[in-house]
Each structure stands twice: as structure tokens, then as C-alpha cells.
N, C-alpha and C. Protein backbone atom coordinates (compact mmCIF):
# COMPACT_ATOMS: atom_id res chain seq x y z
N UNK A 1 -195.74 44.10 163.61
CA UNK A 1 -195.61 44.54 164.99
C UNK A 1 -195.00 43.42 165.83
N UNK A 2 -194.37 43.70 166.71
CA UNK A 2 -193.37 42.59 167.80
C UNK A 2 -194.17 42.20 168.79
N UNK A 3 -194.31 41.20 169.19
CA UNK A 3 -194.77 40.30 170.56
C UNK A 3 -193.65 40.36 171.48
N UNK A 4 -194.08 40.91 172.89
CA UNK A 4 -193.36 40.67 173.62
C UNK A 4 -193.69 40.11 174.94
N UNK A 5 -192.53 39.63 175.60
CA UNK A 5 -193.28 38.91 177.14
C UNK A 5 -192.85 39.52 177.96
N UNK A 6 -193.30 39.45 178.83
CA UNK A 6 -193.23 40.42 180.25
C UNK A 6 -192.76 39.61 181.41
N UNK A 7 -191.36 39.77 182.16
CA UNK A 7 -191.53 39.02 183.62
C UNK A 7 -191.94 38.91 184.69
N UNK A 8 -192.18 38.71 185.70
CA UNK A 8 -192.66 38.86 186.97
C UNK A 8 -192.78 40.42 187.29
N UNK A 9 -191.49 40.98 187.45
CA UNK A 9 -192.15 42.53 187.62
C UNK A 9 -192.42 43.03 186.49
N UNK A 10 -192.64 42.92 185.13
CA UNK A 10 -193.72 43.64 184.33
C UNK A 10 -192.48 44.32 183.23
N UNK A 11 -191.35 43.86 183.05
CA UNK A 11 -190.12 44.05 181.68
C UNK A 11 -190.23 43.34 181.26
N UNK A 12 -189.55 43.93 179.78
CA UNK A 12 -189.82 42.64 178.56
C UNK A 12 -188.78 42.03 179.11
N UNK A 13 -188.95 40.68 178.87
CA UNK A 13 -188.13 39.31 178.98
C UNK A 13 -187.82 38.49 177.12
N UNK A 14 -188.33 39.00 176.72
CA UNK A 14 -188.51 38.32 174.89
C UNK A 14 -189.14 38.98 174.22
N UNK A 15 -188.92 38.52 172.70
CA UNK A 15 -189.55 39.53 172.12
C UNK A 15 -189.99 38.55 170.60
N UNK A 16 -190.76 38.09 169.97
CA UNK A 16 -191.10 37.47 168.90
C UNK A 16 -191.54 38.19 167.81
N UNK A 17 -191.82 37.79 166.67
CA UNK A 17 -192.12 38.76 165.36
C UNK A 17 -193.66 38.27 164.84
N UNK A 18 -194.17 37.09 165.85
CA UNK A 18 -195.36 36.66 166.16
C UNK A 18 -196.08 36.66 167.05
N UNK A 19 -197.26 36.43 167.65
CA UNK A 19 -197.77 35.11 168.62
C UNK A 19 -197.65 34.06 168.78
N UNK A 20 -197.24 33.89 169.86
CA UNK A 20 -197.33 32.58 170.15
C UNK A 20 -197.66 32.45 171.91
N UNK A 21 -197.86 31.42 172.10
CA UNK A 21 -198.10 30.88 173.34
C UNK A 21 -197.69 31.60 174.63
N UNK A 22 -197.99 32.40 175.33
CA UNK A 22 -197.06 33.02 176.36
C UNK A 22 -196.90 34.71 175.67
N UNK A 23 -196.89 34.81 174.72
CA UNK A 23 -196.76 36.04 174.00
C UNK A 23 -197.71 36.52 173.31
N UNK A 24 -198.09 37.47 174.55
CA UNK A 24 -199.67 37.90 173.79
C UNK A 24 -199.78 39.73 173.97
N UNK A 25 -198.67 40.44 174.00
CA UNK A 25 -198.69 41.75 174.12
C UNK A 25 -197.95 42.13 172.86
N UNK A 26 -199.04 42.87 172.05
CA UNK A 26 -197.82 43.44 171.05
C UNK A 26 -197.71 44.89 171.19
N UNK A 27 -196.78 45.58 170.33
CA UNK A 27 -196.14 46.48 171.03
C UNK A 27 -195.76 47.04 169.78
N UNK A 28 -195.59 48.73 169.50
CA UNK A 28 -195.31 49.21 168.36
C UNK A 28 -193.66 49.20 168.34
N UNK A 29 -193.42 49.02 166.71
CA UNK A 29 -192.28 48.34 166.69
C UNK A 29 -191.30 49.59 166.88
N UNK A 30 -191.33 50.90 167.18
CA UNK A 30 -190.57 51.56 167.57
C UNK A 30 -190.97 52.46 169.19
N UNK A 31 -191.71 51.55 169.99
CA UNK A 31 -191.70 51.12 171.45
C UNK A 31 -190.46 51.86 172.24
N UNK A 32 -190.53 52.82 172.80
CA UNK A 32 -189.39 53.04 173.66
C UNK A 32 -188.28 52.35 174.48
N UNK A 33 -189.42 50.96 175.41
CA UNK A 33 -189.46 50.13 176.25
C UNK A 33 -188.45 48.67 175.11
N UNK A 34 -189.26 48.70 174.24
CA UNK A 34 -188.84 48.12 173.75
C UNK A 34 -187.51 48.00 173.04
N UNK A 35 -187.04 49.61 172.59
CA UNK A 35 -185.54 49.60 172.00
C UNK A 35 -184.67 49.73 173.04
N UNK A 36 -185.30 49.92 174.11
CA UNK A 36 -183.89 49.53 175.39
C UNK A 36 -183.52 48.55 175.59
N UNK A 37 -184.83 47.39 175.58
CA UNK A 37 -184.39 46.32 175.58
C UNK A 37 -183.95 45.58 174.69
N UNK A 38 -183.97 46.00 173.47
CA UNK A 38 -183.22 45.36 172.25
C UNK A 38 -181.41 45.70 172.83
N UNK A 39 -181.32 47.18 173.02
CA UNK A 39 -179.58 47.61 173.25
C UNK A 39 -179.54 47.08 174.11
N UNK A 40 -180.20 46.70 175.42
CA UNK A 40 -179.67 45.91 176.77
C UNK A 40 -179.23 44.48 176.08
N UNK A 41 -179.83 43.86 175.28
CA UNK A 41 -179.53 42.33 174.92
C UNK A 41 -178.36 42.29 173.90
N UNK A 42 -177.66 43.47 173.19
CA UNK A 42 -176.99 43.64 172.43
C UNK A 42 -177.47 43.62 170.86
N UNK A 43 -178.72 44.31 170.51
CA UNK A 43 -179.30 43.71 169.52
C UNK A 43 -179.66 45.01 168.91
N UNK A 44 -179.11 46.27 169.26
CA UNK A 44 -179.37 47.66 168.43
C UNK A 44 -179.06 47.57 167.33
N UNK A 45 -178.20 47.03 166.66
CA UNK A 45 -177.68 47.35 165.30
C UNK A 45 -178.04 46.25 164.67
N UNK A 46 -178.48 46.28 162.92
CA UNK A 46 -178.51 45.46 162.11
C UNK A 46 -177.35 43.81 162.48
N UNK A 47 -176.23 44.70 162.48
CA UNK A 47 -175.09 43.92 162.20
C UNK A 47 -175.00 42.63 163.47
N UNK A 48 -175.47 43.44 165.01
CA UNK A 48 -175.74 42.53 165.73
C UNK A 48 -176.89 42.01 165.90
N UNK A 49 -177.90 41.98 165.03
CA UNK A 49 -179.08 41.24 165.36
C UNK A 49 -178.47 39.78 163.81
N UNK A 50 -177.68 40.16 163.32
CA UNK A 50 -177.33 38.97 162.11
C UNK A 50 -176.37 38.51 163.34
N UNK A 51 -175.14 38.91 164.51
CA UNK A 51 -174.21 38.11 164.57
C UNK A 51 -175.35 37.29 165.71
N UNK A 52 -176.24 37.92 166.40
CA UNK A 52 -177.22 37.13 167.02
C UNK A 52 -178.13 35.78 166.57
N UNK A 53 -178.73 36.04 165.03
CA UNK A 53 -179.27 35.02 164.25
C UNK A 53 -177.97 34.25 164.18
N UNK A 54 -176.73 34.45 163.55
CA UNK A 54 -175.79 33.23 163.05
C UNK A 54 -175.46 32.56 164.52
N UNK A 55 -175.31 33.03 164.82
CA UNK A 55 -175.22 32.23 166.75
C UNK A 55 -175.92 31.15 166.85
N UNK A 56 -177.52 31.40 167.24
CA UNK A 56 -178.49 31.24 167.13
C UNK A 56 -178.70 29.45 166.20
N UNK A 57 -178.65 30.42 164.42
CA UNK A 57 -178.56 29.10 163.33
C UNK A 57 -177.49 27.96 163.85
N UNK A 58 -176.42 27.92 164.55
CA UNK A 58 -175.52 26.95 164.53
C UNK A 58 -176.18 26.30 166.24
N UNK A 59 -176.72 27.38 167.15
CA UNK A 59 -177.46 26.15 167.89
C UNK A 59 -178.45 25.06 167.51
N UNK A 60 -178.94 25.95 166.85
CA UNK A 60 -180.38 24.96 166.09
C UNK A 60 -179.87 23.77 164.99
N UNK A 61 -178.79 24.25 164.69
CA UNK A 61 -177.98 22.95 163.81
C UNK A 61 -177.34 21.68 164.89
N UNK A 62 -177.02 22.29 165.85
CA UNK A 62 -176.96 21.02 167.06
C UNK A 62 -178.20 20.71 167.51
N UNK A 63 -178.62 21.24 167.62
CA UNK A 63 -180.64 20.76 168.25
C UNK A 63 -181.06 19.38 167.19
N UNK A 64 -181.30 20.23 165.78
CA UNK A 64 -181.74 19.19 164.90
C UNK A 64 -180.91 17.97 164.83
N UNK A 65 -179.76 18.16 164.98
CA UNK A 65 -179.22 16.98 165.24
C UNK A 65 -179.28 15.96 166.11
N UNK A 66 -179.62 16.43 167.22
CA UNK A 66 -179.65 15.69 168.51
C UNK A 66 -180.96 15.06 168.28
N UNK A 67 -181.93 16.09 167.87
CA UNK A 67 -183.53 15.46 167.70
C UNK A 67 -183.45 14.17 166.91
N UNK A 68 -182.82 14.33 165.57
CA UNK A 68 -182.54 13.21 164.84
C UNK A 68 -182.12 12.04 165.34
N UNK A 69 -181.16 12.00 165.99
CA UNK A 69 -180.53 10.87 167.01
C UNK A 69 -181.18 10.36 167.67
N UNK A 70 -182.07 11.49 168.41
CA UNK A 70 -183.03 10.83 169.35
C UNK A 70 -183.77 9.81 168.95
N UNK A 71 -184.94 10.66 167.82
CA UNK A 71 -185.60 10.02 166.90
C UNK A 71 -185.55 8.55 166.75
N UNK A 72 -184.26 8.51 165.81
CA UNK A 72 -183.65 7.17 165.67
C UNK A 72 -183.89 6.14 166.74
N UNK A 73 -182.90 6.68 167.56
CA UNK A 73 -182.69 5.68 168.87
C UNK A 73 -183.87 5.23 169.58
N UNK A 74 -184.88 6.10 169.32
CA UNK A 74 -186.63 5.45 170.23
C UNK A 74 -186.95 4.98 168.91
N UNK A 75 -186.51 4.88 167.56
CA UNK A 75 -187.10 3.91 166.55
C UNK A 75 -188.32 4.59 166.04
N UNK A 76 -188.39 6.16 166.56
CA UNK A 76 -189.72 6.98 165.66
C UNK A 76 -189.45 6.74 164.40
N UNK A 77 -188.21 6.70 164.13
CA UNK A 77 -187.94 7.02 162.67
C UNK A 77 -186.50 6.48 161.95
N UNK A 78 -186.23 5.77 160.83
CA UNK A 78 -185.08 5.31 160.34
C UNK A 78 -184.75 6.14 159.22
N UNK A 79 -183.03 5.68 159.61
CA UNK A 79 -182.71 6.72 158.73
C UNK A 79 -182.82 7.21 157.02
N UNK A 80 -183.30 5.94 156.99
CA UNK A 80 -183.71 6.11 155.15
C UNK A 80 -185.03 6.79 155.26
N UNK A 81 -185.85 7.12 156.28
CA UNK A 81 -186.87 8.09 156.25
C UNK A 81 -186.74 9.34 156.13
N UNK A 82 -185.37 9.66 156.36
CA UNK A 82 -185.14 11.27 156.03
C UNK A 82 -184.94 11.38 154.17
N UNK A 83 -185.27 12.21 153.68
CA UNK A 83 -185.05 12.37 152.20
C UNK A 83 -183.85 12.24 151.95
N UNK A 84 -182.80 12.41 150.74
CA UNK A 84 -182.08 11.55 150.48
C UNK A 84 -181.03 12.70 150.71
N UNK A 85 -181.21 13.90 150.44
CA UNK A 85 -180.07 15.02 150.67
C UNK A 85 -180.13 15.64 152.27
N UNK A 86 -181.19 15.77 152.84
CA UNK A 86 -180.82 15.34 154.21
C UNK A 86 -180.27 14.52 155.03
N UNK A 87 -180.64 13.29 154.47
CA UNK A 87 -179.70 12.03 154.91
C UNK A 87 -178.19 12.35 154.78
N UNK A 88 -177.67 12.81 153.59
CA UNK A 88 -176.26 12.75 153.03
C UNK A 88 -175.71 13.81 154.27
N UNK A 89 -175.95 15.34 154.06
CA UNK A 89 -176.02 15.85 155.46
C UNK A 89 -175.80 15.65 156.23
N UNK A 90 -176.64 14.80 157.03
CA UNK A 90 -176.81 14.26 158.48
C UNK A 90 -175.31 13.36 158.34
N UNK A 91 -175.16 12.20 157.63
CA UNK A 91 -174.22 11.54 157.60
C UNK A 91 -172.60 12.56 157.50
N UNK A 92 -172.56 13.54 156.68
CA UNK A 92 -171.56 14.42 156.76
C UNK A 92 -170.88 15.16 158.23
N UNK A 93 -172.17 15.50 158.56
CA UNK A 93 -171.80 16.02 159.88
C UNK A 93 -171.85 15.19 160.87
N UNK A 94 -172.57 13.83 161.48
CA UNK A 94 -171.90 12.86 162.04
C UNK A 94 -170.66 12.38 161.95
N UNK A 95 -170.18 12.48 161.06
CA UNK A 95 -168.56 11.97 160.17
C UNK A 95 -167.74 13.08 161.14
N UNK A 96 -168.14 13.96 160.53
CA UNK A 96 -167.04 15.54 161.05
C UNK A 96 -167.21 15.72 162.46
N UNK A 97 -168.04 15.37 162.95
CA UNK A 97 -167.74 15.04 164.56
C UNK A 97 -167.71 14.31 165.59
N UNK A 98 -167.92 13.05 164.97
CA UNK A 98 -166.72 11.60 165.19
C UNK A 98 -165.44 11.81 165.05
N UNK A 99 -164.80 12.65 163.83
CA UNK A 99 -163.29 12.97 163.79
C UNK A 99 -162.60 13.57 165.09
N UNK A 100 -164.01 14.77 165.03
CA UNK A 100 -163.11 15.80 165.95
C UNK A 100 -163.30 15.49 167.37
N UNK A 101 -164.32 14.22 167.82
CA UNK A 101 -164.36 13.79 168.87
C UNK A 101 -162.80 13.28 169.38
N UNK A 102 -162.53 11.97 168.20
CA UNK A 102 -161.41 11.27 167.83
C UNK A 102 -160.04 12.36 168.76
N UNK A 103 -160.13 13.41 167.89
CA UNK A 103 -159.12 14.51 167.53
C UNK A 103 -158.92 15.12 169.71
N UNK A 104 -160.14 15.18 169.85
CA UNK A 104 -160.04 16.09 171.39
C UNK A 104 -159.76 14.68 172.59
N UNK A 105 -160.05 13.77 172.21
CA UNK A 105 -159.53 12.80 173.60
C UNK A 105 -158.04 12.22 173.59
N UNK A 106 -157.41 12.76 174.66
CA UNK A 106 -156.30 12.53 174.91
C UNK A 106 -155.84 11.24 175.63
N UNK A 107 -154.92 10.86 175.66
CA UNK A 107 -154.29 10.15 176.31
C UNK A 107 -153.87 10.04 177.60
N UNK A 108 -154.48 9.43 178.91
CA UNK A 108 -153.52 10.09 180.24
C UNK A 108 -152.18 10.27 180.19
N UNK A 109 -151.39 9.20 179.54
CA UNK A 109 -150.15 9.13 179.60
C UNK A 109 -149.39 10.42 178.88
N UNK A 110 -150.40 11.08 177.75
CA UNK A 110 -149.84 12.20 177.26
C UNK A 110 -150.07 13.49 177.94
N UNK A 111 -151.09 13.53 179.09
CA UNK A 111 -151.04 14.56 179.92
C UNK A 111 -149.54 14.55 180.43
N UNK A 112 -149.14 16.07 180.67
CA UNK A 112 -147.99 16.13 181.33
C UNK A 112 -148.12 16.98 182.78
């Protein structure tokens, strides 16, 4: 059954596949209220609740990253503390966007 939250005037605002904190109404999973607000968010069809998750997965792939950095930088944690194929990872995609940092800063003089 779905958890959902409610806003100030009393519509779902979210919707979880748990409890959690803030989300304490559950709701049968074929909810009237509820499948409107799935099509209002764009999320009626299979196909767009996956292009929603892959969205989604590539924010959380910048999140973890940033957390990591953070991490580092307050010295919670070094980098040989991450396991060894995470590490490689992490180092891959730091690489690939140092390049493309490289790649997007221009030159004033090449502005035209």
C-alpha cells in the first residue's frame, strides 16, 4: 500500500512505497485521489514512472558524489576508506568531469 503526504489544503503532495517521517497516511493503491495525482505528476504509465526513476538515478549519482567530496574535505573519511571498486568509480567519474569541465570553459578572447 502507498504512503502519501498531504499539503496545507489537504492534496497529496508525495507519495512513498513506505513510511517514513512526515508520511503517515496510507492509501489503497488504486485510490482515486491518488491516480490523479500520479497523471498530474506525469507518472500514469509504466514507461513514465521508469523515465521518472532514470531521471531521478542520475540525480542521486550527483548527490553521492558531492556527499563523497564533502566527506573527504571535513576529513570524515579518506579515500582509501571507500572499498576498492567504489574507489575506482569515484575516481572514473571525477576524471570524466574534470575533462568536461576543461571542455565547457571558454576563452574571453574566443567569445565573439
Amino acid at each position: 500500500m502507498p504512503y502519501i503526504t498531504r499539503d496545507q489544503s489537504g492534496r497529496i503532495s508525495g507519495v512513498s512505497d513506505h513510511a517514513e517521517v512526515g508520511v503517515s497516511e496510507e492509501v489503497a493503491a488504486d485510490d482515486a485521489e491518488l491516480a490523479q495525482f500520479l497523471v498530474d505528476q506525469g507518472l500514469s504509465t509504466p514507461e513514465a514512472i521508469r523515465q521518472r526513476l532514470a531521471e531521478s538515478d542520475l540525480q542521486m549519482v550527483r548527490l553521492v558524489d558531492d556527499l563523497i567530496d564533502l566527506l573527504m574535505d571535513k576529513g570524515v573519511i579518506k579515500f582509501t576508506d571507500l572499498p576498492r571498486a567504489a574507489g575506482e568509480k569515484y575516481l572514473h567519474r571525477q576524471v570524466a568531469r574534470k575533462r568536461l569541465q576543461a571542455n565547457l570553459i571558454v576563452d574571453e578572447d574566443d567569445i565573439l
